[in-house]
N, C-alpha and C. Protein backbone atom coordinates (compact mmCIF):
# COMPACT_ATOMS: atom_id res chain seq x y z
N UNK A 1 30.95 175.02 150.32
CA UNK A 1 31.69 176.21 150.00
C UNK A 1 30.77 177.42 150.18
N UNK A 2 31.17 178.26 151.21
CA UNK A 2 30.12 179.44 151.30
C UNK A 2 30.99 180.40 150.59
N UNK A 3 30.54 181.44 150.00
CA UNK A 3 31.17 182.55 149.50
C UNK A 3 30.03 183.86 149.49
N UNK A 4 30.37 185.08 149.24
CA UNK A 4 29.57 186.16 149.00
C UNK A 4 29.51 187.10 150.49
N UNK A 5 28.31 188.18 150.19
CA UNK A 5 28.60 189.38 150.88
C UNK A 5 27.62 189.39 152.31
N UNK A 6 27.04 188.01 152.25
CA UNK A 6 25.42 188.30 153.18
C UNK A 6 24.68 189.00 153.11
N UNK A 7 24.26 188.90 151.84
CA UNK A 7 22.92 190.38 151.57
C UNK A 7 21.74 189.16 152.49
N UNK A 8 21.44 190.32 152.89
CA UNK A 8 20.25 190.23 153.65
C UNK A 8 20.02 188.73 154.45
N UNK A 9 20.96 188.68 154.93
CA UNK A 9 21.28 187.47 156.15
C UNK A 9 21.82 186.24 155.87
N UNK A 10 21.89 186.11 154.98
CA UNK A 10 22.27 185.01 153.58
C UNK A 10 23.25 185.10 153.39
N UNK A 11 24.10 183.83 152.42
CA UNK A 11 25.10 183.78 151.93
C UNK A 11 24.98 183.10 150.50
N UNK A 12 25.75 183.05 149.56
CA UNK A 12 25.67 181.70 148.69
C UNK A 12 26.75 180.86 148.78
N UNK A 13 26.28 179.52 148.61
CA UNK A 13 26.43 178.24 149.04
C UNK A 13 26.28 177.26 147.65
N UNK A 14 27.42 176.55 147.42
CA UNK A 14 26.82 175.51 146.35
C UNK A 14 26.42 174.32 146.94
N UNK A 15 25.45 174.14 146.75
CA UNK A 15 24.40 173.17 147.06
C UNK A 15 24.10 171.90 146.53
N UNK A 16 23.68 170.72 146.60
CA UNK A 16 23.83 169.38 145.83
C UNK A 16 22.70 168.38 145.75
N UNK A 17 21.74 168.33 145.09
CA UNK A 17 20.39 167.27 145.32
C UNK A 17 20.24 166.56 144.07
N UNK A 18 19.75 165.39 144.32
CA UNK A 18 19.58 164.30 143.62
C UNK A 18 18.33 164.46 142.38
N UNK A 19 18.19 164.34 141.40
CA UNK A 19 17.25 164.76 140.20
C UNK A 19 16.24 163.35 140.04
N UNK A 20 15.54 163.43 139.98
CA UNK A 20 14.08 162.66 139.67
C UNK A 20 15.19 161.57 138.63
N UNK A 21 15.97 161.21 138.19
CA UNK A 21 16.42 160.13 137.52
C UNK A 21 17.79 159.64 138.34
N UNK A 22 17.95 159.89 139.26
CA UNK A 22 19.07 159.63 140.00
C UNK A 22 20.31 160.37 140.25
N UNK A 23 20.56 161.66 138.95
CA UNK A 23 21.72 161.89 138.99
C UNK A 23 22.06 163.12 139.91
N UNK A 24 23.14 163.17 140.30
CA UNK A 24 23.35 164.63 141.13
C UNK A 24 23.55 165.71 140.38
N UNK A 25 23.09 166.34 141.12
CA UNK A 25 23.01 167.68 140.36
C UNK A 25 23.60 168.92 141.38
N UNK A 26 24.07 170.11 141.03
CA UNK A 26 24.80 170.79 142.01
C UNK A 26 24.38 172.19 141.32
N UNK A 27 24.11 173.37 141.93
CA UNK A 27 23.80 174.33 142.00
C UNK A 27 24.52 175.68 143.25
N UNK A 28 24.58 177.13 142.64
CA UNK A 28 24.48 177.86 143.78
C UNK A 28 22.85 178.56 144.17
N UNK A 29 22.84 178.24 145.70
CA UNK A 29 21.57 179.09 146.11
C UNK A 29 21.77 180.03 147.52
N UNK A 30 21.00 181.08 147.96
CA UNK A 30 21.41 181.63 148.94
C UNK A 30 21.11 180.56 150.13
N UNK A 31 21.44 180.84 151.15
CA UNK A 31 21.57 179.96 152.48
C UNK A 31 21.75 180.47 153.63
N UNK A 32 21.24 180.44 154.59
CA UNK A 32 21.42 181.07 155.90
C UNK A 32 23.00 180.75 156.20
N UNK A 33 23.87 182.12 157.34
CA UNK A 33 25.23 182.07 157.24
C UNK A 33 25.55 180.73 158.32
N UNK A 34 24.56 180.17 158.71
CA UNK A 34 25.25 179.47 160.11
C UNK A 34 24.94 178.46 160.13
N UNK A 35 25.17 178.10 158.79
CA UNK A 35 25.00 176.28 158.60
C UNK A 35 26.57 175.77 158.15
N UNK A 36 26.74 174.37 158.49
CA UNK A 36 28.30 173.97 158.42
C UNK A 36 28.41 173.58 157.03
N UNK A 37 29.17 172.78 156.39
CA UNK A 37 29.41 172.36 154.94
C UNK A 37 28.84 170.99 155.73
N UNK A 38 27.80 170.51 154.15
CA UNK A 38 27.08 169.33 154.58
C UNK A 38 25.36 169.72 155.54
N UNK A 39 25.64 170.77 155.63
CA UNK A 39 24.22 171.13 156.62
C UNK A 39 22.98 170.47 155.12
N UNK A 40 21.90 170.12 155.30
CA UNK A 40 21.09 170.12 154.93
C UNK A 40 20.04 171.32 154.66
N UNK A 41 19.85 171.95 153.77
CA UNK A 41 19.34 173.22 153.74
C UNK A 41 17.95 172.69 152.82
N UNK A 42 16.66 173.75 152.51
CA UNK A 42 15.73 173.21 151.45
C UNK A 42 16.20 174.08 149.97
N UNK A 43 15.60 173.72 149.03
CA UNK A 43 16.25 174.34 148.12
C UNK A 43 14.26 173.81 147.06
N UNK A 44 14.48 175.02 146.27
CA UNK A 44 13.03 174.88 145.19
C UNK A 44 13.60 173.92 143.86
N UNK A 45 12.80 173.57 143.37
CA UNK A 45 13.44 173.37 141.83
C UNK A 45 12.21 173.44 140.72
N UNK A 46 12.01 173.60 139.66
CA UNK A 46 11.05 173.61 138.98
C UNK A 46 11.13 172.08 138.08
N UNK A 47 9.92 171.80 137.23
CA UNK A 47 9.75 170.61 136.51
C UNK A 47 11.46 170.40 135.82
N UNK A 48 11.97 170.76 135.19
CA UNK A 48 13.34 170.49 134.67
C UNK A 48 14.40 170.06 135.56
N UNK A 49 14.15 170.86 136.57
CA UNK A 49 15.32 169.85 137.61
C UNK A 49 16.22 171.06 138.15
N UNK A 50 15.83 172.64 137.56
CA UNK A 50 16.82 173.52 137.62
C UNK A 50 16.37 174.58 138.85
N UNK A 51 17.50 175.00 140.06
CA UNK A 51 17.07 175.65 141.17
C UNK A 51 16.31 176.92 140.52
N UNK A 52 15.07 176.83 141.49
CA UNK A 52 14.55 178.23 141.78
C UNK A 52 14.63 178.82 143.01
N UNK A 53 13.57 180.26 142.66
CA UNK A 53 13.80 180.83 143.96
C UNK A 53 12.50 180.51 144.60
N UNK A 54 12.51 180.76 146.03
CA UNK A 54 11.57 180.01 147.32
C UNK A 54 9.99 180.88 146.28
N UNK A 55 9.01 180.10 146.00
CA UNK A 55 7.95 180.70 145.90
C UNK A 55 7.21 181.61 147.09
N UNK A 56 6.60 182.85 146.50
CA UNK A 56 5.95 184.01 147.20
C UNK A 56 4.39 182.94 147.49
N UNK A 57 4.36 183.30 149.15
CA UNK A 57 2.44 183.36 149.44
C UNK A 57 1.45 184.16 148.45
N UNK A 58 0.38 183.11 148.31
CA UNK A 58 -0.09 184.00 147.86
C UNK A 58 -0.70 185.79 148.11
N UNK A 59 -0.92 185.12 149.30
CA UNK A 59 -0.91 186.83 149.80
C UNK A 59 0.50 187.98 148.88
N UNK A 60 1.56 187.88 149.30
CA UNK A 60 2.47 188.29 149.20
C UNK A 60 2.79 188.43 147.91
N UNK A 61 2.43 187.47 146.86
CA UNK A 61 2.32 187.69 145.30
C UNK A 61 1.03 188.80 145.24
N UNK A 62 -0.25 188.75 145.67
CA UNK A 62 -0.96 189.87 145.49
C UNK A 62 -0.46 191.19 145.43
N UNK A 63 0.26 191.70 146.87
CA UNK A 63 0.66 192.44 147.26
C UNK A 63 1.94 193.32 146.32
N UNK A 64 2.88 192.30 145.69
CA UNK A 64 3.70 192.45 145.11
C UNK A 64 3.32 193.08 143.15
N UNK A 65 2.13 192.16 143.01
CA UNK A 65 1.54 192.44 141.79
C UNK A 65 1.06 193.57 141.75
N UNK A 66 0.53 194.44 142.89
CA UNK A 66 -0.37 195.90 142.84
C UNK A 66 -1.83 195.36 142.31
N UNK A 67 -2.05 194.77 142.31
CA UNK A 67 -3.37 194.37 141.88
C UNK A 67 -4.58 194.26 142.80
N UNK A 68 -5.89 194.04 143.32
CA UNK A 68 -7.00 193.82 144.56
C UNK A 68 -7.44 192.66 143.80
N UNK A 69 -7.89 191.32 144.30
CA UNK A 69 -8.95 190.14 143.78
C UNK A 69 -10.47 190.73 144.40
N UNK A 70 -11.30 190.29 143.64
CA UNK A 70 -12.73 190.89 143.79
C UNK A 70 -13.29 189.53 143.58
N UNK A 71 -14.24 188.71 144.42
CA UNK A 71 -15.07 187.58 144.78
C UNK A 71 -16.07 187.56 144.14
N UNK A 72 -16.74 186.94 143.61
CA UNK A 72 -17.96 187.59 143.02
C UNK A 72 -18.72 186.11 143.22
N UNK A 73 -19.84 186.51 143.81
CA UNK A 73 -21.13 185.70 144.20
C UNK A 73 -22.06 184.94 143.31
């Protein structure tokens, strides 16, 4: 089931993956628009079993934080 507005190339999609104890589990996550129903998409999840969103590089978490790392010898 796709639904929504395509922000930013995307759509949301309810989605369906199997949980570390067997059971299915079903979620909405965004999804590229040009996959069929049944496409296989990746999807994050954290220790509980519950969707997240795609983790930031670290680069890109720096960047986002405003912060500089300093090396020290």
């Amino acid at each position: 089931m796709l639904t929504g507005d395509g922000t930013g190339g995307t759509v949301r999609a309810e989605v369906r993956w199997t949980g570390p104890d067997g059971s299915t589990r079903t979620g909405a996550a965004r999804v590229g628009p040009d996959g069929a129903t049944g496409t296989a998409v990746t999807v994050w999840i954290d220790r509980r079993d519950d969707l997240v969103r795609t983790p930031v590089a670290p680069a890109e978490a720096e960047q986002l934080s405003g912060r500089t790392r300093t090396h020290m010898r």
